[in-house]
N, C-alpha and C. Protein backbone atom coordinates (compact mmCIF):
# COMPACT_ATOMS: atom_id res chain seq x y z
N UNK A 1 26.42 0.87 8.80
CA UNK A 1 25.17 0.59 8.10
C UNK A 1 24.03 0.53 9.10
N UNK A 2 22.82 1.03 9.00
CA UNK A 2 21.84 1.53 9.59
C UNK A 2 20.57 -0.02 9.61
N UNK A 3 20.63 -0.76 10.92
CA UNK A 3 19.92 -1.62 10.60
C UNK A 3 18.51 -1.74 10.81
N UNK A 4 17.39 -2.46 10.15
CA UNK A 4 16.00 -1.71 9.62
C UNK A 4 15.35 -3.02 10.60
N UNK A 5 14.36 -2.52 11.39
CA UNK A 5 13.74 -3.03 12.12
C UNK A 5 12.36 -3.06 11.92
N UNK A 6 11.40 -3.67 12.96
CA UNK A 6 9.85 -3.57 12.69
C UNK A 6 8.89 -2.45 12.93
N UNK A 7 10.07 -1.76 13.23
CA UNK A 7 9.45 -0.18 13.28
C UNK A 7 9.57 1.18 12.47
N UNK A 8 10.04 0.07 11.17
CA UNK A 8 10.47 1.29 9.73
C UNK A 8 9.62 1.42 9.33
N UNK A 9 9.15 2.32 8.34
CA UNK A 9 7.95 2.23 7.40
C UNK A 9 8.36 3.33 6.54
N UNK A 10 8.03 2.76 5.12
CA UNK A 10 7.84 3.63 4.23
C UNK A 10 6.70 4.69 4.25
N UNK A 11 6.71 5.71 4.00
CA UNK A 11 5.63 6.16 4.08
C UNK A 11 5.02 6.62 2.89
N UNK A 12 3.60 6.78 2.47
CA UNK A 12 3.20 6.78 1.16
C UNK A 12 2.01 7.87 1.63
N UNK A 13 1.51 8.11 0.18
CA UNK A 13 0.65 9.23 0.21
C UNK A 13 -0.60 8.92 -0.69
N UNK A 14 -1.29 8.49 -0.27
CA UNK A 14 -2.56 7.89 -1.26
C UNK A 14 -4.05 9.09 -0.47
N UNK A 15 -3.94 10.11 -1.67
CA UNK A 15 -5.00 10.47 -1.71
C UNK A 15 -5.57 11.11 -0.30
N UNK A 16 -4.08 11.71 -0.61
CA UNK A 16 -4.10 12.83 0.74
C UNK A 16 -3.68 12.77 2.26
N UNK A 17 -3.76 11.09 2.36
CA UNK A 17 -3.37 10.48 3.39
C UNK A 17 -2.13 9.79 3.32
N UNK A 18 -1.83 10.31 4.65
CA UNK A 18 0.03 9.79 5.30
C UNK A 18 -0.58 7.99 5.31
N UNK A 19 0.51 6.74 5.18
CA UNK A 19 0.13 5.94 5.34
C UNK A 19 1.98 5.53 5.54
N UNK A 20 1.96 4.48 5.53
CA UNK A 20 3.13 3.43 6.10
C UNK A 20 3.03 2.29 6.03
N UNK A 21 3.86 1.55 5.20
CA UNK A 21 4.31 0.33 4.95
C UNK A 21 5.56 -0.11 5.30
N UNK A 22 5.70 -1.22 6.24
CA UNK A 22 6.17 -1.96 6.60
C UNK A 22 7.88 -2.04 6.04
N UNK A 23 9.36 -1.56 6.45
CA UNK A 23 9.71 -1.55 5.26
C UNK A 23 10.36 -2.75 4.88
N UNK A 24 10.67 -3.64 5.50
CA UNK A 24 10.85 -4.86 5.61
C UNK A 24 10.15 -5.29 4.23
N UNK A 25 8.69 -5.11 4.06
CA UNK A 25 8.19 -5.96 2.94
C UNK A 25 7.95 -5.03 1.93
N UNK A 26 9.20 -4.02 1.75
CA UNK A 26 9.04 -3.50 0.53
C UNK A 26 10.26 -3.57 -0.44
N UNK A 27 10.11 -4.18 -1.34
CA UNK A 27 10.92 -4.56 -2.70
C UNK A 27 11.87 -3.56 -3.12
N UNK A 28 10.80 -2.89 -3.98
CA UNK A 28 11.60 -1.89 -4.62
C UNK A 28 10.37 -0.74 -4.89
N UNK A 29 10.35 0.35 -4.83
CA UNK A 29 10.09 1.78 -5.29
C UNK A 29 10.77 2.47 -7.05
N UNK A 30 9.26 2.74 -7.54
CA UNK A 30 9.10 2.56 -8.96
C UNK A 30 8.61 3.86 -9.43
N UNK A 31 9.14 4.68 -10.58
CA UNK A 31 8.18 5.72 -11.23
C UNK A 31 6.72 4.90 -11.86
N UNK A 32 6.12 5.68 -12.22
CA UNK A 32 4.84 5.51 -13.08
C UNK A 32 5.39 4.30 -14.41
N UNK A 33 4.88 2.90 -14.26
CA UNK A 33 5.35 2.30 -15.31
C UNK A 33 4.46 1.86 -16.03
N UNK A 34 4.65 1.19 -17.27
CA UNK A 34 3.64 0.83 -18.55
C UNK A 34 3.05 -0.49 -18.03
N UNK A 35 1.76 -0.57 -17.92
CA UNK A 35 0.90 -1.34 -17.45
C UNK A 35 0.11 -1.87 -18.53
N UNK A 36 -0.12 -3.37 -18.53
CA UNK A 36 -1.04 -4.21 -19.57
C UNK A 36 -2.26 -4.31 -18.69
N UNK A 37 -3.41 -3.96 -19.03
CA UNK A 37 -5.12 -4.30 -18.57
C UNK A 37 -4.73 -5.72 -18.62
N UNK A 38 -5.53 -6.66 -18.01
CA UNK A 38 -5.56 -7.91 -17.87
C UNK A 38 -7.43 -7.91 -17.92
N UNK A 39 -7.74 -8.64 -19.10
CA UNK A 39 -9.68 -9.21 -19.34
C UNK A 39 -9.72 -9.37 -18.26
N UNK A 40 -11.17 -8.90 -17.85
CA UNK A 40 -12.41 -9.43 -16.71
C UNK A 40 -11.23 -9.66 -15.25
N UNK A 41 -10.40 -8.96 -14.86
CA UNK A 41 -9.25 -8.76 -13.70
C UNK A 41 -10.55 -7.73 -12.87
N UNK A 42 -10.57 -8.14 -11.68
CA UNK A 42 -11.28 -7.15 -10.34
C UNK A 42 -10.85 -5.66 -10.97
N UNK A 43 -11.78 -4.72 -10.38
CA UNK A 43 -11.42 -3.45 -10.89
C UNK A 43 -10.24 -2.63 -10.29
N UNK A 44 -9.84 -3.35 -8.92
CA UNK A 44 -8.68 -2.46 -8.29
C UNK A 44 -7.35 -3.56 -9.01
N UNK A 45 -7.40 -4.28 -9.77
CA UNK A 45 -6.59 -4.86 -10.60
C UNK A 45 -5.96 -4.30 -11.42
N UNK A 46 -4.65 -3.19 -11.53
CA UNK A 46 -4.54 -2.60 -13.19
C UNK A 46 -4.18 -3.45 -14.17
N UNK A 47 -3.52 -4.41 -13.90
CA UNK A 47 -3.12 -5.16 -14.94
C UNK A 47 -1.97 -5.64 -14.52
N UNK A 48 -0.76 -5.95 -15.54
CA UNK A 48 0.58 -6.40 -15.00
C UNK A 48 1.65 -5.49 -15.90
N UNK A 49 2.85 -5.66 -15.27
CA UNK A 49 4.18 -5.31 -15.25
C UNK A 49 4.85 -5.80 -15.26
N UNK A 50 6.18 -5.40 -16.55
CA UNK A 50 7.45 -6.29 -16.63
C UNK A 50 8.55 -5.68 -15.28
N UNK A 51 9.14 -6.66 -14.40
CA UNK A 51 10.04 -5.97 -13.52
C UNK A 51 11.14 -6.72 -13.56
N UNK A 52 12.19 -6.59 -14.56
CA UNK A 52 13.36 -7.42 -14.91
C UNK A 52 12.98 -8.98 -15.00
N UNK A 53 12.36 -9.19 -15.99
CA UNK A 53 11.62 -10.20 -16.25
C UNK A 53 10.83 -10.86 -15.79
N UNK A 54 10.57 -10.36 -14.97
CA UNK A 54 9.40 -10.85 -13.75
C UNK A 54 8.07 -10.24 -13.92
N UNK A 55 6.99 -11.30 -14.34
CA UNK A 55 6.25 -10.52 -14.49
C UNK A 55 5.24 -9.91 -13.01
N UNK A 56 4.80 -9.27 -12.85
CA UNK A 56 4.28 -8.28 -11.54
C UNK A 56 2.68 -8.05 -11.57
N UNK A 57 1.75 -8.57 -10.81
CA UNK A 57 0.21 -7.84 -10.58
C UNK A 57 0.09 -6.70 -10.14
N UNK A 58 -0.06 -5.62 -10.81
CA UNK A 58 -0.42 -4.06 -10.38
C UNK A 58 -1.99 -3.61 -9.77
N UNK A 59 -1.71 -3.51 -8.62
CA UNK A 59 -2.89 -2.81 -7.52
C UNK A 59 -2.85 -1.76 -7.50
N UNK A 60 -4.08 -0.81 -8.07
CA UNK A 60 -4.10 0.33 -7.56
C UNK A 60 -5.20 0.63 -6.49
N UNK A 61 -4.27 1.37 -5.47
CA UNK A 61 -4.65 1.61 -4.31
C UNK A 61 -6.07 2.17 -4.16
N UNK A 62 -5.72 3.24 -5.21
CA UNK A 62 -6.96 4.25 -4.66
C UNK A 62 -8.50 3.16 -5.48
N UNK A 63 -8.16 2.54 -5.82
CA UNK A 63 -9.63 1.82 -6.63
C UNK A 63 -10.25 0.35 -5.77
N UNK A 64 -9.13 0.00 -5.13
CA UNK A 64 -9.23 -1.04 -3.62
C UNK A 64 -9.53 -0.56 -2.66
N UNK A 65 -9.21 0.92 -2.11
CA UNK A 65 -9.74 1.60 -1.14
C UNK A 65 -11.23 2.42 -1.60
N UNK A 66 -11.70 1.73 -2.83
CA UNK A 66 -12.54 3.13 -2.92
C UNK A 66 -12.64 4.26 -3.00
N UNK A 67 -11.35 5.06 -3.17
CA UNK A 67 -10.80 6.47 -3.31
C UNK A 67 -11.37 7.06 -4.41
N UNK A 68 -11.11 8.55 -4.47
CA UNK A 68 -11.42 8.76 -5.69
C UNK A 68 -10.67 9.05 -6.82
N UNK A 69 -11.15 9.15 -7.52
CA UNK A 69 -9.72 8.72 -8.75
C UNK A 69 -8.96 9.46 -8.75
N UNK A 70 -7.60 9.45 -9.33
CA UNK A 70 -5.96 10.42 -9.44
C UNK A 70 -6.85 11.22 -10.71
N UNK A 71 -6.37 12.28 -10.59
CA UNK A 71 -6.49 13.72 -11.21
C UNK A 71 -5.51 13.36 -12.58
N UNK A 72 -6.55 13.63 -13.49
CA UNK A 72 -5.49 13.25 -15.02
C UNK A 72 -4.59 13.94 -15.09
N UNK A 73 -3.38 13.00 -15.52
CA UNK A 73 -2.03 13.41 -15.57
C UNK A 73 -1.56 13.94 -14.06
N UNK A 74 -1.64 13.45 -12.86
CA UNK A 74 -1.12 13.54 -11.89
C UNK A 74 -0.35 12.48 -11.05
N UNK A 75 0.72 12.43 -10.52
CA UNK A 75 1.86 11.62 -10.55
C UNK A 75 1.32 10.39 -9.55
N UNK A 76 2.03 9.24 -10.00
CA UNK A 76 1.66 8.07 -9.46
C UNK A 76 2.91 7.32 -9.65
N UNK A 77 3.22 7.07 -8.48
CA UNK A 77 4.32 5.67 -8.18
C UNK A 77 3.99 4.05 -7.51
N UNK A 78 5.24 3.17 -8.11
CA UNK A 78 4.78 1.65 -7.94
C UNK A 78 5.52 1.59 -6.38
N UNK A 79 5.27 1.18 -5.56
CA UNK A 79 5.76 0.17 -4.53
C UNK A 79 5.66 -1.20 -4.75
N UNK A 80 6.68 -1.86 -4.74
CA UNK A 80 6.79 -3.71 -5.13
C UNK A 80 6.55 -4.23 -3.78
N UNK A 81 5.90 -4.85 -3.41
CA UNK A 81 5.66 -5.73 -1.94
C UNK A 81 5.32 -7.24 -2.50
N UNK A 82 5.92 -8.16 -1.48
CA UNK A 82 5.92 -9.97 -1.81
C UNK A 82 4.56 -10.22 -0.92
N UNK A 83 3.67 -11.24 -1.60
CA UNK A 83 2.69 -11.61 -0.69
C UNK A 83 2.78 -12.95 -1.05
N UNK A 84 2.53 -13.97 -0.23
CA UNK A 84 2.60 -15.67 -0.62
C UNK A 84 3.59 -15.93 -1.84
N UNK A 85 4.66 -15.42 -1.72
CA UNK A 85 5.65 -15.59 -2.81
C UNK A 85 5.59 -14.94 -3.75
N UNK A 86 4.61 -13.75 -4.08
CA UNK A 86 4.42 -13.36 -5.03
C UNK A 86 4.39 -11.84 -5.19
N UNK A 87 4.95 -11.06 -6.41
CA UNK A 87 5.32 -9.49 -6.52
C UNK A 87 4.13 -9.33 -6.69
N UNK A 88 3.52 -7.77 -6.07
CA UNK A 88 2.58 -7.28 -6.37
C UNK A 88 2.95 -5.46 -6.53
N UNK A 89 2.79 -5.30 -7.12
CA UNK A 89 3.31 -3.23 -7.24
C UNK A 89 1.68 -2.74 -7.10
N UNK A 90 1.89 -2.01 -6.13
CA UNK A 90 0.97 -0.98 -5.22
C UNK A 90 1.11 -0.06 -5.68
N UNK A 91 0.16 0.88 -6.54
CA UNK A 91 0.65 1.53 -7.43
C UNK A 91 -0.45 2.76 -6.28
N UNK A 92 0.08 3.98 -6.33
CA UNK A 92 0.24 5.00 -5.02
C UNK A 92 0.23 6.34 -5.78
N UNK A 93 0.15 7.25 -4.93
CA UNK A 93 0.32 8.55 -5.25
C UNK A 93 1.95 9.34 -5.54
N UNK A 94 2.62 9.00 -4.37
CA UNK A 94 3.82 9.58 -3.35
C UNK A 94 4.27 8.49 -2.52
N UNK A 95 5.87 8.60 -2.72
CA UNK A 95 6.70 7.63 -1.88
C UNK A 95 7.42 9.10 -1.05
N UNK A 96 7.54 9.08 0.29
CA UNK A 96 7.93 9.50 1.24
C UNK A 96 9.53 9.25 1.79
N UNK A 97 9.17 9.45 3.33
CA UNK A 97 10.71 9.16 3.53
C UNK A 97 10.61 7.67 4.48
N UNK A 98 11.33 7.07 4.75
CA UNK A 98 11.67 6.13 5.68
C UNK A 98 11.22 6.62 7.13
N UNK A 99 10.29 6.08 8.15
CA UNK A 99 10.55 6.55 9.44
C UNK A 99 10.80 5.80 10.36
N UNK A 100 11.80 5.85 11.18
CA UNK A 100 11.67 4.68 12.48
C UNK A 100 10.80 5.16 13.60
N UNK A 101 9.98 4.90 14.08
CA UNK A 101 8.98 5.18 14.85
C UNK A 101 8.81 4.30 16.54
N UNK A 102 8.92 4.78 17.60
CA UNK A 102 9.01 3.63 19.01
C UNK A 102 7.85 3.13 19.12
N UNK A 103 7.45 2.10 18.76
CA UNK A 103 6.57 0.91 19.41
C UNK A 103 5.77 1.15 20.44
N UNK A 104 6.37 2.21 21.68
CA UNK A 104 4.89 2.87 22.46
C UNK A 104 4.13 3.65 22.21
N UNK A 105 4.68 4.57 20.83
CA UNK A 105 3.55 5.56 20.26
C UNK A 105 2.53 5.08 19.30
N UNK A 106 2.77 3.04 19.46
CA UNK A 106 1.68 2.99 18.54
C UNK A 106 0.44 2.84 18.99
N UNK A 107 -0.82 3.20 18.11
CA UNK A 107 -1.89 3.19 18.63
C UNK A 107 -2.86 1.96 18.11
N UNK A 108 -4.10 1.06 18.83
CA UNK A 108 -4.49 0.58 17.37
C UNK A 108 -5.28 1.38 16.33
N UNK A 109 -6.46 1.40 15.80
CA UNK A 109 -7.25 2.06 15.08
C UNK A 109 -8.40 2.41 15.51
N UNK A 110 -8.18 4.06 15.71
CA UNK A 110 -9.06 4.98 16.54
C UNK A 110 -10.68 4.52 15.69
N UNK A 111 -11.82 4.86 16.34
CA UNK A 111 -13.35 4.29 16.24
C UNK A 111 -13.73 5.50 15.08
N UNK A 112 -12.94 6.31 15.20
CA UNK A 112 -12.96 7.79 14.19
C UNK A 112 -12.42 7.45 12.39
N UNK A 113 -11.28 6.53 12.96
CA UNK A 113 -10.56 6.74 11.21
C UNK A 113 -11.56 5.70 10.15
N UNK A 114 -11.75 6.24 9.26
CA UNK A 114 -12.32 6.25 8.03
C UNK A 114 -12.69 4.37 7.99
N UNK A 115 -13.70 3.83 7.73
CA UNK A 115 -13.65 2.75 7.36
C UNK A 115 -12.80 1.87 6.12
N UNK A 116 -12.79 3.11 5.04
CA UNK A 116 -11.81 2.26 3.98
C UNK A 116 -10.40 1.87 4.66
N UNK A 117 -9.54 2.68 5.72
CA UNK A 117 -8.45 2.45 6.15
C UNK A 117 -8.66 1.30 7.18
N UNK A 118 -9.77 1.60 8.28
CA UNK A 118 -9.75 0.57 9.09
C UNK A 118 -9.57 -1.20 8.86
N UNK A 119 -10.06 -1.32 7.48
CA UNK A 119 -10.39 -2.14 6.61
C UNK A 119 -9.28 -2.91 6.40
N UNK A 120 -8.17 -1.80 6.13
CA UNK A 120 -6.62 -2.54 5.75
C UNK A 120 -5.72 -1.99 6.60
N UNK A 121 -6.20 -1.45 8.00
CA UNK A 121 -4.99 -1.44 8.61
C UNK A 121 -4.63 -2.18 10.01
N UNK A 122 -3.30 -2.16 10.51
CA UNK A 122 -3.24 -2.49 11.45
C UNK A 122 -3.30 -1.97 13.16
N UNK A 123 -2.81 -0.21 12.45
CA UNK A 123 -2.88 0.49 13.90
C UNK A 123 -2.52 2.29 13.47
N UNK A 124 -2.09 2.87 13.97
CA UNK A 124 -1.87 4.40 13.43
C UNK A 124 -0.66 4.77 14.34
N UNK A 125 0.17 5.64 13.96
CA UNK A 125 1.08 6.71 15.02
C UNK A 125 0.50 7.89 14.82
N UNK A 126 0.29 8.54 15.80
CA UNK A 126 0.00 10.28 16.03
C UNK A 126 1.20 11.00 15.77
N UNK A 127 1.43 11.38 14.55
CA UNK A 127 3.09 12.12 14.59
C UNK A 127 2.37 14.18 14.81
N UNK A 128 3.49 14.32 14.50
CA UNK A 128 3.44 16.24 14.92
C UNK A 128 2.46 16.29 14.39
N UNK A 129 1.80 16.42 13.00
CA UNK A 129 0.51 17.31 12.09
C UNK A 129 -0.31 16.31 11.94
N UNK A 130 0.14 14.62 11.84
CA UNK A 130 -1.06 14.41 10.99
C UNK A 130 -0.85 12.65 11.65
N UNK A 131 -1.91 11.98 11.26
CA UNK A 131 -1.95 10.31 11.85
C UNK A 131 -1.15 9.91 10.56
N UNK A 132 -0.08 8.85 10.88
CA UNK A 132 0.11 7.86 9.89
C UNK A 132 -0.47 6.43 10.03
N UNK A 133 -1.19 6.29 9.21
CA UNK A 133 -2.17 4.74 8.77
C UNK A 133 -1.26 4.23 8.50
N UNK A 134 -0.62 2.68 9.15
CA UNK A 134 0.22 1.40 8.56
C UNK A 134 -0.62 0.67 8.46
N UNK A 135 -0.61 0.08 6.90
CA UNK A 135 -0.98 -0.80 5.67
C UNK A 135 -0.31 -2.23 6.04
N UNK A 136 -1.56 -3.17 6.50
CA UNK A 136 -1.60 -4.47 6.43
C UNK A 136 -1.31 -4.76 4.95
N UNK A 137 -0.28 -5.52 4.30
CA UNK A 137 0.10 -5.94 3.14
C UNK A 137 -1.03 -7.15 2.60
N UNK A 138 -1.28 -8.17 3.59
CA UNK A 138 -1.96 -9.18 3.67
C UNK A 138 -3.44 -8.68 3.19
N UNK A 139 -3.94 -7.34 4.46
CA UNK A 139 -5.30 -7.15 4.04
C UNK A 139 -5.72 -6.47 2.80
N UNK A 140 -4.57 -5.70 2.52
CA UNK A 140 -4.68 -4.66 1.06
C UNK A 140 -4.94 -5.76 0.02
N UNK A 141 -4.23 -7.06 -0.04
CA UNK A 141 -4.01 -8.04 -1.12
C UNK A 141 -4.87 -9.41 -1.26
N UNK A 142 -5.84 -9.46 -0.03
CA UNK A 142 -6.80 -10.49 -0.13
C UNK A 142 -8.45 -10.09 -0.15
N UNK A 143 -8.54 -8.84 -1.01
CA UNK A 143 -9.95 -8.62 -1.12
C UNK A 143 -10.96 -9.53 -2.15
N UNK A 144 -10.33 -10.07 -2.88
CA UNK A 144 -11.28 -10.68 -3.88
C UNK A 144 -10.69 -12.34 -3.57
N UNK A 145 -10.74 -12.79 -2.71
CA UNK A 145 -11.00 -14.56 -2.06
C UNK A 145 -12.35 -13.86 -1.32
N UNK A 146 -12.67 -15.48 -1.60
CA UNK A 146 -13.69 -15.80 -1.77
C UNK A 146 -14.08 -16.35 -0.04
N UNK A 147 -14.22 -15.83 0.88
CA UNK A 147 -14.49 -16.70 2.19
C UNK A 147 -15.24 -17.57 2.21
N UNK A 148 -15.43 -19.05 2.27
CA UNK A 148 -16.61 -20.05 2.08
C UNK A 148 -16.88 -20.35 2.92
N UNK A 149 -18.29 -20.51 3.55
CA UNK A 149 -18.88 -20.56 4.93
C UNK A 149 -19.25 -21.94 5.38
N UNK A 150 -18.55 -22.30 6.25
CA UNK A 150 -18.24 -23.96 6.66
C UNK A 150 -19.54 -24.92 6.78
């Protein structure tokens, strides 16, 4: 059995971009599921989800990043991630493959990559074609607290 370290990551595809999550803090990987709107919920809020009786807060990515919207009728999957005890499904473009990646090829976040990513990430790998962005779980999931100024 293949044991999973801090250098796994799922990798996901939001809107064109390679990204990576942590895989440690990922639950479970989901098709496109039936989502309830939740009243006056933030707009990157979709609503919630039944996940074996559990009920689940659905984030969609591309509306927290500011992206632009998924192309009607074009495929979208859940990622389940725990934050302060709690399920949240990251609802995404494309689930990828698993990568283990060495710890010296990481970089932090070049002065170049995009502000919506810089925003929620922690650092990048330079692989063969393209950068993979790894997704702070924490920063993706605390945009709407409220910081109160001491």
């Amino acid at each position: 059995m293949e044991v999973l370290n801090k250098n796994d990551f799922v990798t996901i595809r939001l809107d064109g971009q390679l990204c990576g999550l942590p895989v440690l803090e990922v639950h479970d990987v989901l098709t496109k599921q039936v989502i309830t709107r939740v009243p006056k919920a933030p707009e990157a809020v979709a609503g919630v989800l039944n996940l074996r009786g559990q009920i689940v807060t659905a984030i969609d990515l591309r509306k927290r990043l500011k992206l632009s919207d998924r192309e009607e009728g074009s495929e979208e999957m859940n990622v389940v991630v725990e934050y302060q005890d709690e399920p949240y499904s990251l609802i995404i473009d494309k689930v990828g493959d698993v990568l283990s990646l060495s710890e010296d090829t990481f970089e932090k976040n070049p002065v170049t990559l995009e502000a919506c990513w810089q925003n929620v990430s922690t650092g990048i790998f330079r692989l063969e074609k393209e950068l993979l962005v790894i997704l702070d779980i924490e920063k993706l999931l605390t945009f709407n607290e409220v910081k109160l100024a001491a």
